[in-house]
Protein backbone atom coordinates (compact mmCIF):
# COMPACT_ATOMS: atom_id res chain seq x y z
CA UNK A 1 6.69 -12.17 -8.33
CA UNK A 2 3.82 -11.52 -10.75
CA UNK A 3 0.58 -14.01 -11.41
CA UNK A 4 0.14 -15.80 -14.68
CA UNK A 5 -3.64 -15.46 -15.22
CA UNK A 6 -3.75 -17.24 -18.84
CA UNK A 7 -0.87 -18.96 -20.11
CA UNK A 8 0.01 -21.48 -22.99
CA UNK A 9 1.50 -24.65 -21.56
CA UNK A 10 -0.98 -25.46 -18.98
CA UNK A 11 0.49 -25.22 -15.28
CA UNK A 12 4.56 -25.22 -15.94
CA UNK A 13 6.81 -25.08 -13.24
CA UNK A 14 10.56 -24.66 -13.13
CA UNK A 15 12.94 -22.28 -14.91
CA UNK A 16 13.64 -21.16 -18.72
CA UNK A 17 16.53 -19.05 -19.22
CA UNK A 18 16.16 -16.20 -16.34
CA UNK A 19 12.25 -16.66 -15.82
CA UNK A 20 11.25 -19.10 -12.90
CA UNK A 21 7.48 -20.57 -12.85
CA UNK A 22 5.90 -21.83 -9.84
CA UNK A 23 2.55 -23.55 -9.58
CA UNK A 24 1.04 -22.94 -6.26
CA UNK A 25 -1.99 -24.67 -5.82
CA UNK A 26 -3.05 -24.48 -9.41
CA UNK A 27 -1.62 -20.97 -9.49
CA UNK A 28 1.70 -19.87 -11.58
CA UNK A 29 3.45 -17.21 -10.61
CA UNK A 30 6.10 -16.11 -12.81
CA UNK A 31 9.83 -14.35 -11.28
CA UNK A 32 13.46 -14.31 -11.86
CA UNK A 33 16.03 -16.89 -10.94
CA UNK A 34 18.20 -15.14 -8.15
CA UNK A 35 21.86 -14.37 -9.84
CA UNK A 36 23.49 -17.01 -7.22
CA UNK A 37 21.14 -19.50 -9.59
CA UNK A 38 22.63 -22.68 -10.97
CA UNK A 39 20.52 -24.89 -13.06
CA UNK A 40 19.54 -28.43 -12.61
CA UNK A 41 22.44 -31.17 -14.10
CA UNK A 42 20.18 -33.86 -13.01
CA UNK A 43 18.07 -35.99 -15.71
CA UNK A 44 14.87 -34.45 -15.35
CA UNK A 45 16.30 -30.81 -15.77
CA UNK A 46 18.62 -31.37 -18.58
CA UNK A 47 15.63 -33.35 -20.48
CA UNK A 48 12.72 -30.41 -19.70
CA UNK A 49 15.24 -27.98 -21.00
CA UNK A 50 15.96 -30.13 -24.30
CA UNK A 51 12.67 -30.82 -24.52
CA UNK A 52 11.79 -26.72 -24.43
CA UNK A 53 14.57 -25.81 -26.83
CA UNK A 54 13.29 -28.45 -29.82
CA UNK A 55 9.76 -27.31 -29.19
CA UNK A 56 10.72 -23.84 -29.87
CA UNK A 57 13.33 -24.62 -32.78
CA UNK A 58 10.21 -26.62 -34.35
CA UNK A 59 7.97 -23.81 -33.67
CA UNK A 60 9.71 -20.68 -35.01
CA UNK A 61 10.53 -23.27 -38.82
CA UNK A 62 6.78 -23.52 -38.84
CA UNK A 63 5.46 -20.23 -38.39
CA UNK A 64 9.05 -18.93 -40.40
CA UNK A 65 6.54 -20.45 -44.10
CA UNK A 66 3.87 -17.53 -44.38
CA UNK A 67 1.03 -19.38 -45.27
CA UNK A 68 1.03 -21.71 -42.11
CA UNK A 69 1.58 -18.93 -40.00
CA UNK A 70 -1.55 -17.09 -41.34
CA UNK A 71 -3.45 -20.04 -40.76
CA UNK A 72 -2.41 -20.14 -37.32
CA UNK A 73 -2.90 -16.79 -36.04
CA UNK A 74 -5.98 -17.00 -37.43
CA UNK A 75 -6.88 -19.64 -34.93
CA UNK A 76 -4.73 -18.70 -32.38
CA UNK A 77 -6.30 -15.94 -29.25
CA UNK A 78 -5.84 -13.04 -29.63
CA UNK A 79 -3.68 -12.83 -26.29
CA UNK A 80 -0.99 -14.96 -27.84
CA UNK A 81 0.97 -15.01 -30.87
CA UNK A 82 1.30 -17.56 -33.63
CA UNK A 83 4.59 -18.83 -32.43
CA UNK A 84 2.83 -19.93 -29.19
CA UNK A 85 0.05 -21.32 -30.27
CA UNK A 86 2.60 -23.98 -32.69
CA UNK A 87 4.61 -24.06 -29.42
CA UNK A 88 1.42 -25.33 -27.35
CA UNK A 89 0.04 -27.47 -29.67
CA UNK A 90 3.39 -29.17 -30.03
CA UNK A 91 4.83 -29.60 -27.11
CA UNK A 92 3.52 -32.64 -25.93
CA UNK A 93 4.58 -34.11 -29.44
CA UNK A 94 7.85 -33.43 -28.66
CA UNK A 95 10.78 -35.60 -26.71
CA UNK A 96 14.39 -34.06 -25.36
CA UNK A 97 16.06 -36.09 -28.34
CA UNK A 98 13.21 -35.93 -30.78
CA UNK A 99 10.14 -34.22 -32.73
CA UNK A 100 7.52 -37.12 -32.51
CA UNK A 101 5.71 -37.94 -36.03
CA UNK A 102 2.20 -36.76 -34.08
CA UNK A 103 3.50 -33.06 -34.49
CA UNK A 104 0.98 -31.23 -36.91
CA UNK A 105 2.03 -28.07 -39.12
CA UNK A 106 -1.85 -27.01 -39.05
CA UNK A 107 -3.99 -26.25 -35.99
CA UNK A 108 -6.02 -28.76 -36.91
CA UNK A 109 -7.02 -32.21 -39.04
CA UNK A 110 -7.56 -30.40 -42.86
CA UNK A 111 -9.20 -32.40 -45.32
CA UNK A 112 -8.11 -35.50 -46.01
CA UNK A 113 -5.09 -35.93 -48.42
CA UNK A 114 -3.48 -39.33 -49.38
CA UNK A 115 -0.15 -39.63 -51.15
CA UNK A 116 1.33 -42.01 -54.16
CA UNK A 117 4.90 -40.73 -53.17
CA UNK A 118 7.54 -38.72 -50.86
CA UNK A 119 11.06 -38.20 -51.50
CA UNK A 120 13.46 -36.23 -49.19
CA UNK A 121 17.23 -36.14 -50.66
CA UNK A 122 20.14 -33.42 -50.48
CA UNK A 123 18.70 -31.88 -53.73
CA UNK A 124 15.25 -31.81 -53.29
CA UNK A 125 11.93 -32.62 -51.50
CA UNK A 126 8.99 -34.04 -53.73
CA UNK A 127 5.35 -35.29 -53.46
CA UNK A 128 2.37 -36.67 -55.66
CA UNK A 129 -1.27 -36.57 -54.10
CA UNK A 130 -3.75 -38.72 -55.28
CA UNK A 131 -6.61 -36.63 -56.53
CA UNK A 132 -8.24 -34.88 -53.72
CA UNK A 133 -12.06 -35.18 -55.08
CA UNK A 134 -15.08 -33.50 -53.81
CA UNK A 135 -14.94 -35.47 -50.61
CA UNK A 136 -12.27 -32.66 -49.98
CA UNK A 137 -15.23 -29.60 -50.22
CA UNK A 138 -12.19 -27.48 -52.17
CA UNK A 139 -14.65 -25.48 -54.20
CA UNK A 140 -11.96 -24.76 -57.24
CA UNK A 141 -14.06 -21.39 -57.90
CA UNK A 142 -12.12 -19.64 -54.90
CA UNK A 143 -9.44 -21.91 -53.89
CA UNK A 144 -7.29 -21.59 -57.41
CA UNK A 145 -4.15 -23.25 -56.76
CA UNK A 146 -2.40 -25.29 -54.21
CA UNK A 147 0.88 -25.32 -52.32
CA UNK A 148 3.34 -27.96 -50.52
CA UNK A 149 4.76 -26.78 -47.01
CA UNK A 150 7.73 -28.82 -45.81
CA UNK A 151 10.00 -29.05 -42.83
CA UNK A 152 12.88 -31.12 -42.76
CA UNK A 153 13.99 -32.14 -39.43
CA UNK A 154 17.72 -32.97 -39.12
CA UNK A 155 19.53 -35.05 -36.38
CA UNK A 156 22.36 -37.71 -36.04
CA UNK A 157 24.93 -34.95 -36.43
CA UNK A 158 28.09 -36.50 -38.26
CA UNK A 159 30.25 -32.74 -38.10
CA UNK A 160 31.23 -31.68 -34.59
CA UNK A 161 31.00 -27.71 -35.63
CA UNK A 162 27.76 -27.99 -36.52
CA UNK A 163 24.42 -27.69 -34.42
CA UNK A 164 22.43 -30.38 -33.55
CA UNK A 165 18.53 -30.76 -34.02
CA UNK A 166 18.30 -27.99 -37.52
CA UNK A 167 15.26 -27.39 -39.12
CA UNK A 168 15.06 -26.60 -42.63
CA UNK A 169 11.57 -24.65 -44.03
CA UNK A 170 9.72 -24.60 -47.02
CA UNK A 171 7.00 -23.48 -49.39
CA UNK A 172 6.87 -25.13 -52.99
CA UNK A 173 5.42 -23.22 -56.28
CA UNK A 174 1.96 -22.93 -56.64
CA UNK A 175 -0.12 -25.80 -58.33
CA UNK A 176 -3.38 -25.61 -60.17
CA UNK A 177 -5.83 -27.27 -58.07
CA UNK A 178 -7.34 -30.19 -59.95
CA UNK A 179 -9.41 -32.29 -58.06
CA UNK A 180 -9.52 -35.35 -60.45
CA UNK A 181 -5.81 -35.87 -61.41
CA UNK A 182 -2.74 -36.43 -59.51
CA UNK A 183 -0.85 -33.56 -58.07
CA UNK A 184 2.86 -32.89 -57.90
CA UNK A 185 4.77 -30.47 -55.51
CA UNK A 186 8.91 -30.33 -56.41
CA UNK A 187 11.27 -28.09 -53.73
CA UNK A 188 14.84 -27.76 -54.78
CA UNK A 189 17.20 -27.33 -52.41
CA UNK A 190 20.05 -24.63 -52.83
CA UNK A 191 24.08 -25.52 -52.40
CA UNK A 192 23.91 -24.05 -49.10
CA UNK A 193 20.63 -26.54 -48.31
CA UNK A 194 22.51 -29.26 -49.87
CA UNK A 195 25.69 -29.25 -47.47
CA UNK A 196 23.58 -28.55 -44.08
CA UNK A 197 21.10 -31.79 -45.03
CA UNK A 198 24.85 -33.88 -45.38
CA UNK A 199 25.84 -32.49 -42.33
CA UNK A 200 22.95 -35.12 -40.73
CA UNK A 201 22.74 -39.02 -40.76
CA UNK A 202 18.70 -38.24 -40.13
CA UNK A 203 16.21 -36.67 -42.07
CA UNK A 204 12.58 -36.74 -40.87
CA UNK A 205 9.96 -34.83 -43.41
CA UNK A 206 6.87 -33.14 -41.92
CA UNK A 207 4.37 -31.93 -45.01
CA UNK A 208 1.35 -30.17 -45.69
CA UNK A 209 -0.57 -29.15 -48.70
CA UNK A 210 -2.98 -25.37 -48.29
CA UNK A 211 -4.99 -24.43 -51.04
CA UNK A 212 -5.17 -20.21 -51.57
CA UNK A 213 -7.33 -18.04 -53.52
CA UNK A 214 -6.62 -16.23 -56.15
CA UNK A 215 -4.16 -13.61 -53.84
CA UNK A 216 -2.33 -16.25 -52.67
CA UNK A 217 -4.34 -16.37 -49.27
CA UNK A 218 -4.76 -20.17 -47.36
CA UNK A 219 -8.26 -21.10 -47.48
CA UNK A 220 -8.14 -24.56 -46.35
CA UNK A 221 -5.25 -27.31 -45.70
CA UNK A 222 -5.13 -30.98 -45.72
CA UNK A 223 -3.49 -33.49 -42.85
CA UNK A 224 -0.01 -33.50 -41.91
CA UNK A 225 2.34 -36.48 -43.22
CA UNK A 226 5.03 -37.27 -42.19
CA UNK A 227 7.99 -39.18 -44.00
């Protein structure tokens, strides 16, 4: 049984899959479950392993849009990758049955952002900003143009051969930063977009907006919303 010297999700004990953590005296050690292994059915088990499984669905959609996961790895040790640093920001946002609307996109605040509208429907996901203003510190000489990240969170599923708890991902056109004027972000969704969103009586929006340079880099990003 090997010793976890740095890990991700502070002190976790119990099993995932094959890999079985015990915390002994503040110590995790890290082994396989013997093959004779059968899982907890009790509350408690079923819910950690729920619980687990939507962190990581949430956390691979996130770091699946390129800019966010640039922005994270940038702040995410070296020792670990992007996926696991969403994955350990998030979990404790996260419930067996639900994604909680404290979950953040970004590794941290942003600038502040406050917005006149959001729409999520089958064909599309849309959102006006106020103006941002120089209480943002976007200096428009490097960050040229702005762009709406968007995860759709699906639940309530109304067809039986369909998965529960689906994540849809996206990255909207590029926008000319203006920081006196309104500013509108439009995703369409495709056919095959259109019949998985139906598939769901639940649709919970988590947004962003990241500002890049003139390669298309992130410089900076605002707050999360959620709709």
């Amino acid at each position: 049984m090997g010793k976890l010297n740095k890990n991700i999700l502070g002190n976790p004990s119990g099993a995932v899959g094959k890999v079985v953590f015990k915390d002994r005296g503040g110590n995790v050690f890290i082994g396989t479950r013997p093959k004779s292994y059968m899982p907890g059915y009790d509350t408690d088990s079923i819910n950690r392993r729920k619980r687990f499984g939507l962190t990581g669905k949430f956390s691979r959609a996130v770091n699946s849009i390129d800019v966010l996961k640039i922005v994270w790895d940038a702040a995410t040790p070296n020792n670990i990758s992007p996926f696991n640093g969403i994955f350990k920001a998030n979990y404790h946002n996260v419930a067996a049955d639900d994604v909680n609307s404290t979950a953040i996109l970004t590794p941290s605040v942003g600038f502040k952002a406050t917005e006149s509208s959001i729409e999520l429907s089958n064909t599309e996901v849309t959102a006006t900003l106020n103006a941002l203003g120089t209480a943002s510190e976007i200096d428009t000489q490097i960050e040229t143009t702005i762009v709406m990240a968007a995860l759709v969170y699906c639940k309530g599923l109304l067809d039986p051969n369909f998965k529960e708890d689906y994540f849809m991902a996206f990255k909207s056109d590029p926008v000319i930063v203006n920081l006196t004027s309104s500013l509108s972000f439009s995703i369409t969704l495709s056919g095959t977009e259109n019949q998985i969103f139906d598939k769901f009586s639940s649709h919970k929006g988590f947004l962003v907006f990241v500002t890049l340079d003139a390669t298309g880099n992130p410089i900076r990003y605002s707050n999360t919303f959620v709709h």
